[in-house]
Each structure stands twice: as C-alpha cells, then as structure tokens.
PDB file of N, CA and C in Angstrom:
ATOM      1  N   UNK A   1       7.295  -7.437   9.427  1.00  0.00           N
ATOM      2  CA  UNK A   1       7.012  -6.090   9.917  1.00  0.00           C
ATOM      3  C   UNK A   1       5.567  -5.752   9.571  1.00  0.00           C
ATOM      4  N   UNK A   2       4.890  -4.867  10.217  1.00  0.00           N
ATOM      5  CA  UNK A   2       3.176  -5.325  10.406  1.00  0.00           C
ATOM      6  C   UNK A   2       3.393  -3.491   9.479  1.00  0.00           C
ATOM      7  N   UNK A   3       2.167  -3.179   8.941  1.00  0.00           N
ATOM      8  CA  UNK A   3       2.244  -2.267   8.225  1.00  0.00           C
ATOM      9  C   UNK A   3       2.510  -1.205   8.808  1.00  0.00           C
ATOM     10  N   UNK A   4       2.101  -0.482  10.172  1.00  0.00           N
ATOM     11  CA  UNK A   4       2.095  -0.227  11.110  1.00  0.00           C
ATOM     12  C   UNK A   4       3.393   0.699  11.304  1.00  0.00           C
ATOM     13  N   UNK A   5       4.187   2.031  11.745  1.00  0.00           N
ATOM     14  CA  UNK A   5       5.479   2.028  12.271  1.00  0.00           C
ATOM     15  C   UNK A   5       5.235   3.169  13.042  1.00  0.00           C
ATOM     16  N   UNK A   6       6.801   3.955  13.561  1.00  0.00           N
ATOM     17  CA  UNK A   6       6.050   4.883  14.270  1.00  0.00           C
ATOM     18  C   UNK A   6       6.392   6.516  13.677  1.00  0.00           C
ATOM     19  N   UNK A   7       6.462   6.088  12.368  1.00  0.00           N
ATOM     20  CA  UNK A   7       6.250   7.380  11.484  1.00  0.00           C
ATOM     21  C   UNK A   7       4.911   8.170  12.117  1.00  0.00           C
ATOM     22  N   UNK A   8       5.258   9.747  12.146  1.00  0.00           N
ATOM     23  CA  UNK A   8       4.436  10.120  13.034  1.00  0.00           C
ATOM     24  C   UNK A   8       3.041  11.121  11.759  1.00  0.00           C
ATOM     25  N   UNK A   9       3.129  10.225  11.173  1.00  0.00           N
ATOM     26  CA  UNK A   9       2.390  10.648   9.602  1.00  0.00           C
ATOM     27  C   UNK A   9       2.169   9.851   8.773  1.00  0.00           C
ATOM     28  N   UNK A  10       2.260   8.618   9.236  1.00  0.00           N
ATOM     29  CA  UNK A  10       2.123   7.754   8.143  1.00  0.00           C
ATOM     30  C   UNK A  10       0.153   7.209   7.395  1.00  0.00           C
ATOM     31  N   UNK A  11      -0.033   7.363   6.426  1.00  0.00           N
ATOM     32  CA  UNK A  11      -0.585   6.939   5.501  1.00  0.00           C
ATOM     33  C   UNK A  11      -1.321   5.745   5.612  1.00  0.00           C
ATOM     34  N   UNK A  12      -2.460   4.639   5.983  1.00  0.00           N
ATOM     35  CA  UNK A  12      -2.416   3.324   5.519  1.00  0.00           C
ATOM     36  C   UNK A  12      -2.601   3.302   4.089  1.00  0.00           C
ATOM     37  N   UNK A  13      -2.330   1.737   3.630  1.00  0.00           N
ATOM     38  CA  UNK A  13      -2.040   0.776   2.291  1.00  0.00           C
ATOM     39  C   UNK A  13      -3.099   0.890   1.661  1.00  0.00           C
ATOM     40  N   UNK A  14      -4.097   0.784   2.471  1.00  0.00           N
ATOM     41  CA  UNK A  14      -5.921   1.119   1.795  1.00  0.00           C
ATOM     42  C   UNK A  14      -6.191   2.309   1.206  1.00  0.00           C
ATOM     43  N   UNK A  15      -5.883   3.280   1.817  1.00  0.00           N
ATOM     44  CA  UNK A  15      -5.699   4.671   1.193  1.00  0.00           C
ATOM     45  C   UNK A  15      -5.081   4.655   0.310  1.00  0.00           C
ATOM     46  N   UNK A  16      -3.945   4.171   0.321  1.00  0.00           N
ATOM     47  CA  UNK A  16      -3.150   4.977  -0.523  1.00  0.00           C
ATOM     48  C   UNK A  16      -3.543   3.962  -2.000  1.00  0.00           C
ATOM     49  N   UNK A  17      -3.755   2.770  -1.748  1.00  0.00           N
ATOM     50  CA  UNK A  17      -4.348   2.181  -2.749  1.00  0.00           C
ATOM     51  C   UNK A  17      -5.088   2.321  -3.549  1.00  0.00           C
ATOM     52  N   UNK A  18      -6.354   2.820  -3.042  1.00  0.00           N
ATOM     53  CA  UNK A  18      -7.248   3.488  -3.494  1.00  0.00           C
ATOM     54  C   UNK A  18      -7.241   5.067  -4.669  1.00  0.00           C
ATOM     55  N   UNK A  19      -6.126   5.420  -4.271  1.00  0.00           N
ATOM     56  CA  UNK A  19      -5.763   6.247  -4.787  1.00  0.00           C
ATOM     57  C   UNK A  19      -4.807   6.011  -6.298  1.00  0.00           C
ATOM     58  N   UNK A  20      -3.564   5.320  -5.728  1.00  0.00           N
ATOM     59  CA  UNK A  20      -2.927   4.396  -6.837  1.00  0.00           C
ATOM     60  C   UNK A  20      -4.477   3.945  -8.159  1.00  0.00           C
ATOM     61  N   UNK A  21      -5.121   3.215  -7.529  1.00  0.00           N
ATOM     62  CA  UNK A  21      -5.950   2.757  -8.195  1.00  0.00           C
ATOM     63  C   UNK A  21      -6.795   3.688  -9.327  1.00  0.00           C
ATOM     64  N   UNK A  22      -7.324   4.397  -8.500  1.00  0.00           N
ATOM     65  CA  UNK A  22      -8.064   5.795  -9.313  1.00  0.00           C
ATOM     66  C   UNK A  22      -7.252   6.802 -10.206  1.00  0.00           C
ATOM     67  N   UNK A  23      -5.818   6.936  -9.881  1.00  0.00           N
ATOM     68  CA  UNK A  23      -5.206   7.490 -11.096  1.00  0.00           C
ATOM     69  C   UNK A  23      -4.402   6.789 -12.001  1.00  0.00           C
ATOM     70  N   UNK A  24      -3.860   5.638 -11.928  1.00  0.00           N
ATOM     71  CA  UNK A  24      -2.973   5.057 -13.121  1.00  0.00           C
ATOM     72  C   UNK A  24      -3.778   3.989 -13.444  1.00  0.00           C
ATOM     73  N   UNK A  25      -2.218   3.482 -14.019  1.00  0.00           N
ATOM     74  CA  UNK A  25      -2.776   1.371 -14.325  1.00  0.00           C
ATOM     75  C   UNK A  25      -1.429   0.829 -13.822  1.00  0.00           C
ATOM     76  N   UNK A  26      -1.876  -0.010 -14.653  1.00  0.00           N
ATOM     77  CA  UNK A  26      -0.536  -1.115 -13.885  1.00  0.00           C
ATOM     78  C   UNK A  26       0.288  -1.137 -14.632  1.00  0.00           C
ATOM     79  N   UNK A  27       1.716  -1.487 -14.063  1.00  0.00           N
ATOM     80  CA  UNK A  27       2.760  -0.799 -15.566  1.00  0.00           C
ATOM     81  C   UNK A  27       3.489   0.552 -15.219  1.00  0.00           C
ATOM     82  N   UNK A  28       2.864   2.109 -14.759  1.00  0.00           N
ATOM     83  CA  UNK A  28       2.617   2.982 -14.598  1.00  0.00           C
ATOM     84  C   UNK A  28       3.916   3.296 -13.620  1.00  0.00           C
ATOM     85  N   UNK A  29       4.425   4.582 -13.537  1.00  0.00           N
ATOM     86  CA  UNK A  29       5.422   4.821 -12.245  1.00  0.00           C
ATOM     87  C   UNK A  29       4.355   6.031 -11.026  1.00  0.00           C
ATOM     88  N   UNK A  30       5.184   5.412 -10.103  1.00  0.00           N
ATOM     89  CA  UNK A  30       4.430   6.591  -8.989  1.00  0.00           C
ATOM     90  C   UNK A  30       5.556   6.986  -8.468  1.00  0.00           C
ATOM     91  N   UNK A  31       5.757   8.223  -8.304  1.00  0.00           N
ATOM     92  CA  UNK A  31       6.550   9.466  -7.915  1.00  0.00           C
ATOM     93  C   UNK A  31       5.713  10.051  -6.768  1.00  0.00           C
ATOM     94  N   UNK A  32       7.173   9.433  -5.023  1.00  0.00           N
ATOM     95  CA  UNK A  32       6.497   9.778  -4.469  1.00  0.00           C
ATOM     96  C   UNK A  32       7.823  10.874  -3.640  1.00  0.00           C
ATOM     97  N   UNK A  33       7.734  11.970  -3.722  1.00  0.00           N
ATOM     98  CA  UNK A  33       8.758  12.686  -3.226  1.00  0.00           C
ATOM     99  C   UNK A  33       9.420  13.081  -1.685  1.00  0.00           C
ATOM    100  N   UNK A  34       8.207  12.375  -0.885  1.00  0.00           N
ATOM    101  CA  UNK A  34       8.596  12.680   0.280  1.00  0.00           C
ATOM    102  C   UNK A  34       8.016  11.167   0.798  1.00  0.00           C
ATOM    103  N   UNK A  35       8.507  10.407   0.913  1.00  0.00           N
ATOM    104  CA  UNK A  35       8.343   8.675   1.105  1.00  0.00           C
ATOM    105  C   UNK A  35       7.933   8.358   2.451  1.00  0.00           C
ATOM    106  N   UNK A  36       8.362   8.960   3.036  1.00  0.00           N
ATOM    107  CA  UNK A  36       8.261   8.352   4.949  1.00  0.00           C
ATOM    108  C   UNK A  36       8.694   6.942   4.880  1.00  0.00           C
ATOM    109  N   UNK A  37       7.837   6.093   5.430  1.00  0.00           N
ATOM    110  CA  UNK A  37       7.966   4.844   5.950  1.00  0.00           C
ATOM    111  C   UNK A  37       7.313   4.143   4.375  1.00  0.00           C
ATOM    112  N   UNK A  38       7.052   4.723   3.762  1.00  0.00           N
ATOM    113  CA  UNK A  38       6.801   4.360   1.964  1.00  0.00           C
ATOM    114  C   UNK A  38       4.976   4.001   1.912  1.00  0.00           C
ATOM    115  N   UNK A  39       4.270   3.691   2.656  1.00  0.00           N
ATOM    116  CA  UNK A  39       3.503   3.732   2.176  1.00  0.00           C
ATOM    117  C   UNK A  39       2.835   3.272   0.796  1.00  0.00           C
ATOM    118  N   UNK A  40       3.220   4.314  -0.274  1.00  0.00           N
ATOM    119  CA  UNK A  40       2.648   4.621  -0.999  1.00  0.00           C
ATOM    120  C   UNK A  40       3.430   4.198  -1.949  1.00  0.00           C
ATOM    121  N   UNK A  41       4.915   3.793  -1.552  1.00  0.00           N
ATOM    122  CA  UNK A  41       5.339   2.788  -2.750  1.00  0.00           C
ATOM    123  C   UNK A  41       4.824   1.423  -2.350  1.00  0.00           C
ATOM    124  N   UNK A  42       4.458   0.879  -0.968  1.00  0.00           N
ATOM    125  CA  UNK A  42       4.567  -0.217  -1.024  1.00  0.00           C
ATOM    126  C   UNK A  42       3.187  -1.009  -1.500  1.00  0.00           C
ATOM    127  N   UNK A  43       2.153   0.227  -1.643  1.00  0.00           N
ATOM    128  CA  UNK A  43       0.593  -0.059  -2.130  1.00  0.00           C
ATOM    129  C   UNK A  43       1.506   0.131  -3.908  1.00  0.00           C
ATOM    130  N   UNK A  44       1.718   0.517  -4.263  1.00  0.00           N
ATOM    131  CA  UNK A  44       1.810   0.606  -5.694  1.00  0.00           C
ATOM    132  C   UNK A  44       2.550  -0.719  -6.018  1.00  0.00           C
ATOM    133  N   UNK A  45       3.601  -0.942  -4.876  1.00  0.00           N
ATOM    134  CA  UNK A  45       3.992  -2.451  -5.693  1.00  0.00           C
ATOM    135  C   UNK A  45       3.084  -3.590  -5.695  1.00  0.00           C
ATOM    136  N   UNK A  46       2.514  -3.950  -4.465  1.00  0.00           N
ATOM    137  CA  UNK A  46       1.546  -4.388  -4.382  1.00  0.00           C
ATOM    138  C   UNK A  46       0.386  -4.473  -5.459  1.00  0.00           C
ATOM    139  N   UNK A  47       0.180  -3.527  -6.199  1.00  0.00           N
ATOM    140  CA  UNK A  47      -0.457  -3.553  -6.976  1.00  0.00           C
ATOM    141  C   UNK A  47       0.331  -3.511  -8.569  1.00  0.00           C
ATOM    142  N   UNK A  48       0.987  -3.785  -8.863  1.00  0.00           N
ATOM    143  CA  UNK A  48       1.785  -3.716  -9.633  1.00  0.00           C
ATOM    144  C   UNK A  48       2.531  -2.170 -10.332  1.00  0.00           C
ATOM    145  N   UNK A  49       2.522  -1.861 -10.198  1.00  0.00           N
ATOM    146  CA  UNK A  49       2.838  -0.279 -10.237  1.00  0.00           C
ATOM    147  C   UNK A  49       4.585  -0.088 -10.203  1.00  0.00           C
ATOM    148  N   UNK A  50       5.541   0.622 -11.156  1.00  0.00           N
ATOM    149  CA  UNK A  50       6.586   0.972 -10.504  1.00  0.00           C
ATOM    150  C   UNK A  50       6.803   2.061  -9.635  1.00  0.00           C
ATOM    151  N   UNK A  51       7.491   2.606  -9.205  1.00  0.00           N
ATOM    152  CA  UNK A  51       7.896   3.502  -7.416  1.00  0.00           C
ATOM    153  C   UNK A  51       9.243   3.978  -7.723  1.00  0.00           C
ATOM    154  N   UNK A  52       8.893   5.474  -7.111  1.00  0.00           N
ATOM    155  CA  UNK A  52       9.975   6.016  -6.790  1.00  0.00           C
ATOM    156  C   UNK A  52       9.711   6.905  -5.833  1.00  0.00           C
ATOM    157  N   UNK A  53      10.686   6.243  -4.787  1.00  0.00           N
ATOM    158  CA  UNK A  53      10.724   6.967  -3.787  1.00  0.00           C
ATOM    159  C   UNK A  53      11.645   7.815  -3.246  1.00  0.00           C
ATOM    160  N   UNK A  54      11.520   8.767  -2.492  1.00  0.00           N
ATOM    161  CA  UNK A  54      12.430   9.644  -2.258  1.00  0.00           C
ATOM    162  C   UNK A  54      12.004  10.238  -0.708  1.00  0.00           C
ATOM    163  N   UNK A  55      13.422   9.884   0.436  1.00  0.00           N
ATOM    164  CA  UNK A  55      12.954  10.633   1.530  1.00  0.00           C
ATOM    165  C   UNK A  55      14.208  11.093   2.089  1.00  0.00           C
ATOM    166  N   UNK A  56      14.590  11.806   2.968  1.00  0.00           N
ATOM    167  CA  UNK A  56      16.103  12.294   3.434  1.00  0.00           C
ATOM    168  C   UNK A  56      16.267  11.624   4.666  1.00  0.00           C
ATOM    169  N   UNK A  57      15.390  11.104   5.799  1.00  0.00           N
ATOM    170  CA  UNK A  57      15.292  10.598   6.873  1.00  0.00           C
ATOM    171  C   UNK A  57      16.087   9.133   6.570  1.00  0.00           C
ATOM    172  N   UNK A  58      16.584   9.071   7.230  1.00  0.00           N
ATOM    173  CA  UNK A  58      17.533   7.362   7.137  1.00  0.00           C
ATOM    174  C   UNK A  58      16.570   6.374   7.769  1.00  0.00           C
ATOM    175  N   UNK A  59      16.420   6.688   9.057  1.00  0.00           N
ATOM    176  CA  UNK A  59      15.237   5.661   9.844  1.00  0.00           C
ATOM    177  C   UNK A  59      14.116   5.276   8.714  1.00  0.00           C
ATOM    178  N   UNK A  60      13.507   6.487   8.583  1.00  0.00           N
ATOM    179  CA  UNK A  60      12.247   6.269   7.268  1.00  0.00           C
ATOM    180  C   UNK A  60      12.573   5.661   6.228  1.00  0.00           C
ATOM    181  N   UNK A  61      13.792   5.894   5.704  1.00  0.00           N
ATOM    182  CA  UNK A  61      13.848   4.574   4.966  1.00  0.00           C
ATOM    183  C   UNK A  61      14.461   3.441   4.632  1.00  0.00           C
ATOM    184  N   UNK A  62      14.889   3.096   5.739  1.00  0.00           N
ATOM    185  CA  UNK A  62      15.192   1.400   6.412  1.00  0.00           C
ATOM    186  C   UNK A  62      13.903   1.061   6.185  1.00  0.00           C
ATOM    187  N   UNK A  63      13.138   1.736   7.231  1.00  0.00           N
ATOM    188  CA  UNK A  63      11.273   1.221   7.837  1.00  0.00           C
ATOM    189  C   UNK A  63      10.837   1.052   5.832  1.00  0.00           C
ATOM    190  N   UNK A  64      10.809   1.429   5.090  1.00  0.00           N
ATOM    191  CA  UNK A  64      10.513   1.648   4.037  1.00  0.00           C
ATOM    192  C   UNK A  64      11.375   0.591   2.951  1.00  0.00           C
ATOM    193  N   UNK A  65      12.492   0.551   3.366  1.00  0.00           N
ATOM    194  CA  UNK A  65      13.215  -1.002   2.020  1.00  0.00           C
ATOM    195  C   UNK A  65      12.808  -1.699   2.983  1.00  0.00           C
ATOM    196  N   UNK A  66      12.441  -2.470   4.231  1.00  0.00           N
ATOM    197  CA  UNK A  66      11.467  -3.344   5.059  1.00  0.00           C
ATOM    198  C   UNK A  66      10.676  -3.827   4.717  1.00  0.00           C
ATOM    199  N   UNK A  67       9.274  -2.297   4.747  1.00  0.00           N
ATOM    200  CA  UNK A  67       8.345  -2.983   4.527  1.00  0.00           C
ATOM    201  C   UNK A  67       8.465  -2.978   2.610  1.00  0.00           C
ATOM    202  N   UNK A  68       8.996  -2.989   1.873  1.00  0.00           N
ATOM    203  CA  UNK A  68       9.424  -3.482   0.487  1.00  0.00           C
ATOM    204  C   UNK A  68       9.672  -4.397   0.428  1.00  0.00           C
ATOM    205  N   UNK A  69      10.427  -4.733   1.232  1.00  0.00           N
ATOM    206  CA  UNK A  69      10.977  -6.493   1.207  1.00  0.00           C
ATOM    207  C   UNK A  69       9.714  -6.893   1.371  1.00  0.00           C
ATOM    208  N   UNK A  70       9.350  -7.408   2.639  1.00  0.00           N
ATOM    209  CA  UNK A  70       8.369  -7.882   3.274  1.00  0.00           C
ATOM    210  C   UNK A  70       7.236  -7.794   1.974  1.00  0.00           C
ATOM    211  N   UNK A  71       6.579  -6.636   0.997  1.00  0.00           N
ATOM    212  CA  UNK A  71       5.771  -6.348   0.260  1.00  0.00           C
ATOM    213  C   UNK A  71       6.030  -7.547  -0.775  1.00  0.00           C
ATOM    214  N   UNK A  72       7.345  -7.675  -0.908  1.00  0.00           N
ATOM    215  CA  UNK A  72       7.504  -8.864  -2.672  1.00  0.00           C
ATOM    216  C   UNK A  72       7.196  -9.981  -1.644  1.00  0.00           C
ATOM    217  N   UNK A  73       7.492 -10.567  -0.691  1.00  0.00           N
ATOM    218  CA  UNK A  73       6.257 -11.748  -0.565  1.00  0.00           C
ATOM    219  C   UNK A  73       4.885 -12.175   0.229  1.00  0.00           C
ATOM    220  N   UNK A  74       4.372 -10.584   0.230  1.00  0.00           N
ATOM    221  CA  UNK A  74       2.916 -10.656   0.501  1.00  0.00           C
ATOM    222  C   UNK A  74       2.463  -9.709  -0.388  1.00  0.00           C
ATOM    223  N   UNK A  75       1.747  -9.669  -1.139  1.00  0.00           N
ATOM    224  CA  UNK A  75       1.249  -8.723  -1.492  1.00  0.00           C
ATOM    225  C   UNK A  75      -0.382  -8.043  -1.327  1.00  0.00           C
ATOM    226  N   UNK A  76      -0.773  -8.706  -0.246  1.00  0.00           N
ATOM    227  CA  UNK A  76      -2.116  -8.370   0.604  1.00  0.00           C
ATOM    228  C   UNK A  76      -2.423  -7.062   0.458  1.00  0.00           C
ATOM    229  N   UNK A  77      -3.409  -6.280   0.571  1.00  0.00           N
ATOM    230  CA  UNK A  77      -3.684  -5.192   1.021  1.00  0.00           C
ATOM    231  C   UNK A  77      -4.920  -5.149   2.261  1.00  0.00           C
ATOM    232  N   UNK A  78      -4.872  -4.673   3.400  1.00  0.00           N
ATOM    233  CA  UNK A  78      -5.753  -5.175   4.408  1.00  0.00           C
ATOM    234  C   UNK A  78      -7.184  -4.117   3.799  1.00  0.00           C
ATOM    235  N   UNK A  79      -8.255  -4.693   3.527  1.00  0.00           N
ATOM    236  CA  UNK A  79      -9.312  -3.932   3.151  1.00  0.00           C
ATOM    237  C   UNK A  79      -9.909  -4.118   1.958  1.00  0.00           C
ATOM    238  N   UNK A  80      -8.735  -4.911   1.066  1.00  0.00           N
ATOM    239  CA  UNK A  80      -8.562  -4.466  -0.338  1.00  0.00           C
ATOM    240  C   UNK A  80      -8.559  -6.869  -0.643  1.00  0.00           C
ATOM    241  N   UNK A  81      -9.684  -6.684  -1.276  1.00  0.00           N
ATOM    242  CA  UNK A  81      -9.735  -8.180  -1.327  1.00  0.00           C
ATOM    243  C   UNK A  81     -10.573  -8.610  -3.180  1.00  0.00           C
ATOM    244  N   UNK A  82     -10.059  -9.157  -4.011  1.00  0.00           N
ATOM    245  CA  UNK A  82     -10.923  -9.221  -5.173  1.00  0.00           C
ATOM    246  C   UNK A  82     -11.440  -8.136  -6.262  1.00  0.00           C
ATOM    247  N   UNK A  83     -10.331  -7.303  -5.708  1.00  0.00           N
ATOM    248  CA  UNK A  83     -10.640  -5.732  -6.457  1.00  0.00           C
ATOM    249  C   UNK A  83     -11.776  -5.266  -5.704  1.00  0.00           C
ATOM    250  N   UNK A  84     -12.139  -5.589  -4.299  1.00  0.00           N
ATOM    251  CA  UNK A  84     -13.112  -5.050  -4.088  1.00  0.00           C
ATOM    252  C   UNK A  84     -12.305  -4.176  -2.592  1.00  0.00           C
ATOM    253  N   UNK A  85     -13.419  -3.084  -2.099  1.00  0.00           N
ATOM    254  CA  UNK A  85     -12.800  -2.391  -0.749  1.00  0.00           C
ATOM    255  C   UNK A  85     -13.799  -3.001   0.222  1.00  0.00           C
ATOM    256  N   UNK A  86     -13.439  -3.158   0.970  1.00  0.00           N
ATOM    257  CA  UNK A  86     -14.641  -3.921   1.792  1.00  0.00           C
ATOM    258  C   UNK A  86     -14.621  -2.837   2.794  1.00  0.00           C
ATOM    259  N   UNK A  87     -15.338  -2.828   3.771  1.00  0.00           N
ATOM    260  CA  UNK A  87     -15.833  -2.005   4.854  1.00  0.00           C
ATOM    261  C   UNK A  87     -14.788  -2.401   5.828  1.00  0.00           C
ATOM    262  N   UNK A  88     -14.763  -1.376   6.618  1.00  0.00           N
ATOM    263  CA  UNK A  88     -13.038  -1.740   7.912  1.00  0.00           C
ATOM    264  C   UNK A  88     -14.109  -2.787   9.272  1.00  0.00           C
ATOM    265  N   UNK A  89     -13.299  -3.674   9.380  1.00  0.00           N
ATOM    266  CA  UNK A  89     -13.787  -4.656   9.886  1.00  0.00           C
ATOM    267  C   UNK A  89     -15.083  -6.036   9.180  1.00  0.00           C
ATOM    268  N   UNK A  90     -15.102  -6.041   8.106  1.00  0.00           N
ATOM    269  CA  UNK A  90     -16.022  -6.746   7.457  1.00  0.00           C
ATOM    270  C   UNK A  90     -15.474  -8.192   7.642  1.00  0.00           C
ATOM    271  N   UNK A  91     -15.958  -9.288   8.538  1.00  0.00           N
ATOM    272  CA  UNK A  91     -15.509 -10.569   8.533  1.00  0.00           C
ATOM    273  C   UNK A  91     -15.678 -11.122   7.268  1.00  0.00           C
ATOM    274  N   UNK A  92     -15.075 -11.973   6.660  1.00  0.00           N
ATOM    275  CA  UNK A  92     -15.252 -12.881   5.589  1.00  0.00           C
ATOM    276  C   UNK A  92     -16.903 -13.460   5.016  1.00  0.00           C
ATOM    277  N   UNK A  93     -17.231 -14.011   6.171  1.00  0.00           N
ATOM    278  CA  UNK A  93     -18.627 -14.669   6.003  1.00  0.00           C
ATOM    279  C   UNK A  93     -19.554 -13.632   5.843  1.00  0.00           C
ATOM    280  N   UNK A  94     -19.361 -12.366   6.326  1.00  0.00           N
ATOM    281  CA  UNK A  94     -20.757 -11.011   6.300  1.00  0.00           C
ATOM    282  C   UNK A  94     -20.609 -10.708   4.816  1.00  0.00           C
ATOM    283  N   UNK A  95     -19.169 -11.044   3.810  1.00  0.00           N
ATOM    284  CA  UNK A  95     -18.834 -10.221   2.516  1.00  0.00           C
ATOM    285  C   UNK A  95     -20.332 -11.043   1.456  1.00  0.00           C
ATOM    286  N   UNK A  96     -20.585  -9.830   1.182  1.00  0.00           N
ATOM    287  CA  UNK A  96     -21.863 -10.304   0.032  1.00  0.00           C
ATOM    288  C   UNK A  96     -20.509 -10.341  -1.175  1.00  0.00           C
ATOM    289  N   UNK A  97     -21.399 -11.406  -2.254  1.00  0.00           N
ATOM    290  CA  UNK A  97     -20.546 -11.611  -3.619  1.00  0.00           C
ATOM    291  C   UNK A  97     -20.626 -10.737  -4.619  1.00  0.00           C
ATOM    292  N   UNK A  98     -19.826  -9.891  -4.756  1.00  0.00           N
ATOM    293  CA  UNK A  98     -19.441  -8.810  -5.873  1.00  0.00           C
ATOM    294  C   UNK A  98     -19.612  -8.795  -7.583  1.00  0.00           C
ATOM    295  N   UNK A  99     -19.590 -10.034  -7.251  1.00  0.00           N
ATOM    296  CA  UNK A  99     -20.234 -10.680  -8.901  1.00  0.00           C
ATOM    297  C   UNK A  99     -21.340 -10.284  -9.471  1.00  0.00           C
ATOM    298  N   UNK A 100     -21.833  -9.940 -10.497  1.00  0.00           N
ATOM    299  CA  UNK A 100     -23.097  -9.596 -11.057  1.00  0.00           C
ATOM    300  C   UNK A 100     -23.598 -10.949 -11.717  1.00  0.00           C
TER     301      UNK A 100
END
C-alpha cells in the first residue's frame, strides 16, 4: 500500500516526521487522538517511537493497521534519508555529503 490513501486530510510521513523528530526521542510514546489513515503513527514507528492511536472511522483504520503492517517491513521515509531531509525531488546523485 503506497503511503498515499483517500483520507480526505491526510498528513505525509515527511511531515509528520519531522515533527516526531523535533519533539521526542526514540523510546518515547506519541499520542495521536484522532489517527485517520495513521500517518503519524506510522512515521513514529518508523522511527522508532511507540504509538497510540485512536480514530472512530473503521475504513481509517483498516487504511491505518495496513499501512502499519506494511511500515514493520519498510521502514523508509520518502524525503527522509541518513537523518538527513533532502529537498522534494532531490535525485540521489545531485545529494551533496552531509558529513563534516
């Protein structure tokens, strides 16, 4: 399942990552009370993070234990490469090395 659904509000993984990132660590729970299509648990697992999600919609969260499944064996984030954020559309070969 592509990250993608047709939650009519949904969030991308980069965002919400970014965010994950800037307030906890890893280890950490994220409390997310209104889940949709999860989003924002599935960037926190991804990043190691525990999740709790919570939504009342049934569809939303099928689309959401999905893309969970799918999350424990990829744990990619599109954007999100080496701890670094790269620019949306940055090919591989244009990435300068982040290394000091």
């Amino acid at each position: 399942m592509p990250e993608n659904t047709a939650h009519p509000t949904q969030k991308p993984e980069k965002l919400m990552a970014k965010l994950i990132l800037a307030s906890s660590s890893p280890g950490d729970v994220l409390l997310d009370p209104f889940a949709g299509a999860g989003s924002a648990c599935v960037a926190a697992g991804k990043l190691g993070r525990h999740y709790i999600g919570i939504e009342q919609e049934r569809t939303y969260c099928c689309w959401c234990e999905k893309r969970l499944a799918d999350a424990a064996s990829d744990t990619r984030i599109q954007g999100y490469e080496d701890g670094v954020f790269w620019e949306r559309n940055t090919p591989p070969k244009n990435r300068q090395s982040h290394e000091i």
